[in-house]
Protein backbone atom coordinates (compact mmCIF):
# COMPACT_ATOMS: atom_id res chain seq x y z
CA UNK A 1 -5.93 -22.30 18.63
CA UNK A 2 -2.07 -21.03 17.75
CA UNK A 3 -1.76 -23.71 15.25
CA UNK A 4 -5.57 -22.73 13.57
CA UNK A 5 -4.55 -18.89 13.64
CA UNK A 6 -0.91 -19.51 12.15
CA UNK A 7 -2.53 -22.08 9.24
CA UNK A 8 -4.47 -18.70 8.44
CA UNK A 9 -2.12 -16.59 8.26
CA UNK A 10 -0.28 -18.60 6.05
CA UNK A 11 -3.02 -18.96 3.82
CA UNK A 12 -3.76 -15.09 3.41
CA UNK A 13 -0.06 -14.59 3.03
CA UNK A 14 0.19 -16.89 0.50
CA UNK A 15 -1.82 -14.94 -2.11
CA UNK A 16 0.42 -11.94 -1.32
CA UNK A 17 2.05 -11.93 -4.82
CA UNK A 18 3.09 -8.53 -5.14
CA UNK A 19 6.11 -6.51 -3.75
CA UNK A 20 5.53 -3.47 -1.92
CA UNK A 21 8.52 -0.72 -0.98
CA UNK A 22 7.36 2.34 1.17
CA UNK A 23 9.25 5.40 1.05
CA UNK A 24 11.13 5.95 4.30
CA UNK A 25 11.98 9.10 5.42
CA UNK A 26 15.10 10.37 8.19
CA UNK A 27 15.75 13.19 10.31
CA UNK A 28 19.20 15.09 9.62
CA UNK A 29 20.16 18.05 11.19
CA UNK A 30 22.52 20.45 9.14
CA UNK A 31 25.53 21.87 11.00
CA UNK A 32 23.70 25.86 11.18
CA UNK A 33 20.69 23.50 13.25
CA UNK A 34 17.98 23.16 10.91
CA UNK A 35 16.51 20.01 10.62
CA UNK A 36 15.53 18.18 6.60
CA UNK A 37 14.08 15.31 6.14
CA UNK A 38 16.08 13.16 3.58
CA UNK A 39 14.39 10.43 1.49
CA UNK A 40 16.12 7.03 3.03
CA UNK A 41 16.04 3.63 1.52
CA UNK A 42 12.63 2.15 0.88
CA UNK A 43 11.24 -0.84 3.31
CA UNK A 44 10.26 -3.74 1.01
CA UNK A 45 7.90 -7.03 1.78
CA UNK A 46 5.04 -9.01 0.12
CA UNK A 47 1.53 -7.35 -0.67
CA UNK A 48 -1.69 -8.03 -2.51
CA UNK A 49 -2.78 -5.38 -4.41
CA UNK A 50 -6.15 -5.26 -5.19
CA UNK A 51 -9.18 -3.07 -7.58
CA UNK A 52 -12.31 -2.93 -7.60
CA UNK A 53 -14.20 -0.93 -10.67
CA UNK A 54 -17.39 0.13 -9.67
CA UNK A 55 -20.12 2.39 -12.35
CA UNK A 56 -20.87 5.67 -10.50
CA UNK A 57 -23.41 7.37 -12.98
CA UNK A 58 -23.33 8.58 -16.59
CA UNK A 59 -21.89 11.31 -18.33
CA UNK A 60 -23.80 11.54 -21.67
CA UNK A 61 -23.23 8.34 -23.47
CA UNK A 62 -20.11 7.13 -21.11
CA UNK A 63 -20.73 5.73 -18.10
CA UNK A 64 -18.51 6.85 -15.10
CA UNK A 65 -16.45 4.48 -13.28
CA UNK A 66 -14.45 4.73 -9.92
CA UNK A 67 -11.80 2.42 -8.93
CA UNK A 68 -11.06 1.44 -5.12
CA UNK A 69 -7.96 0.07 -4.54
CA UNK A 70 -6.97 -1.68 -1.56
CA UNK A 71 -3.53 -2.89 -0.57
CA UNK A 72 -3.19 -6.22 1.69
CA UNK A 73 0.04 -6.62 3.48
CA UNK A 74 1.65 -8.68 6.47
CA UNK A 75 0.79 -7.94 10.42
CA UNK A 76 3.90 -7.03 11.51
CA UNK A 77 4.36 -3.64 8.73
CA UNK A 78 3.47 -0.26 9.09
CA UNK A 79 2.31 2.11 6.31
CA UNK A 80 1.46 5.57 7.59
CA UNK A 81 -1.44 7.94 6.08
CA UNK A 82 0.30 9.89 3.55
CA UNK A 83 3.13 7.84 2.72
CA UNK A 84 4.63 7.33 -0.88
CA UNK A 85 4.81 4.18 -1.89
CA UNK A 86 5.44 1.90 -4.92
CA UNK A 87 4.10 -1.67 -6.04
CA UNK A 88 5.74 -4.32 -8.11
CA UNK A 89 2.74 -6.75 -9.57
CA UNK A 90 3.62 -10.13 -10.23
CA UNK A 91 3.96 -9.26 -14.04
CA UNK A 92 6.78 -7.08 -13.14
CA UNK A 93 4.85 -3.87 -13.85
CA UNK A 94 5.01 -0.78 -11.28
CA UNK A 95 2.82 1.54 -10.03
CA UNK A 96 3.33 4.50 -7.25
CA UNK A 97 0.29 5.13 -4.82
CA UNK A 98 0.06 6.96 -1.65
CA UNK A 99 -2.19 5.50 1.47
CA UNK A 100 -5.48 7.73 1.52
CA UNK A 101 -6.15 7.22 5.30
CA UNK A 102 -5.48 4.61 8.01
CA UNK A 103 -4.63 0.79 7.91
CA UNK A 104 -7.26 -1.34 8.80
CA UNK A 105 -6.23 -4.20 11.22
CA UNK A 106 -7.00 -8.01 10.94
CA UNK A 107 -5.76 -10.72 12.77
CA UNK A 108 -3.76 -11.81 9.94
CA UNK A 109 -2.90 -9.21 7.65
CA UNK A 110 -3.73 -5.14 7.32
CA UNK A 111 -5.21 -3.10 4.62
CA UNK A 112 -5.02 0.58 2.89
CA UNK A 113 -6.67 2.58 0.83
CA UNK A 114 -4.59 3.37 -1.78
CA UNK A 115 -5.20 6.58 -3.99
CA UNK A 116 -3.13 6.94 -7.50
CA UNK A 117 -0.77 8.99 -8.13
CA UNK A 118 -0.80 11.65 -10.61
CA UNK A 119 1.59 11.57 -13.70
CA UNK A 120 2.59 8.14 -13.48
């Protein structure tokens, strides 16, 4: 059963062909006591990014579409609600997202909504 579960695994984490790096914030309190948070060094591993276009109705002659996009990424990471992050696709291009509401656990990988954002 170990070897069956780790031979998945594998397999999803194979397609991850993206990089991933979550902004990582710290706790530092001034010398008058007040306490910032400070922008740290960003935690980077392997992802899938994924999108899905979907038509949602028509606005005269256009037709509407929304976009759900998911991110897939390793077991062992975390990626809170609200957090910054930034993807690297395969193709070297880079987009910043934040995660839109809790990670969804598999046995082999988890997954986020991811929502765009703006100005980028």
């Amino acid at each position: 059963m170990k070897k069956e579960f780790a031979k998945a695994k594998k397999a999803v984490e194979s397609l991850f062909w993206d990089t991933c790096f979550v902004e990582v914030f710290q706790e530092e309190t001034a010398d008058w006591g007040e306490t910032m948070h400070q922008k740290g060094e960003a935690d980077s591993f392997p992802c899938r990014l994924t999108e899905k276009n979907t038509p949602c109705g028509e606005n005269g002659l256009l037709a509407e579409l929304e976009k759900t996009v998911i991110l897939l990424y390793p077991a062992g990471k975390e990626i809170p609600v609200g957090s910054t992050l930034r993807v690297r696709k395969e193709n070297g291009e880079e987009r910043q997202y934040f995660a839109a509401g809790d990670s969804q656990v598999f046995l082999t990988h988890k997954a986020v909504g991811l929502r765009r954002r703006d100005g980028v």
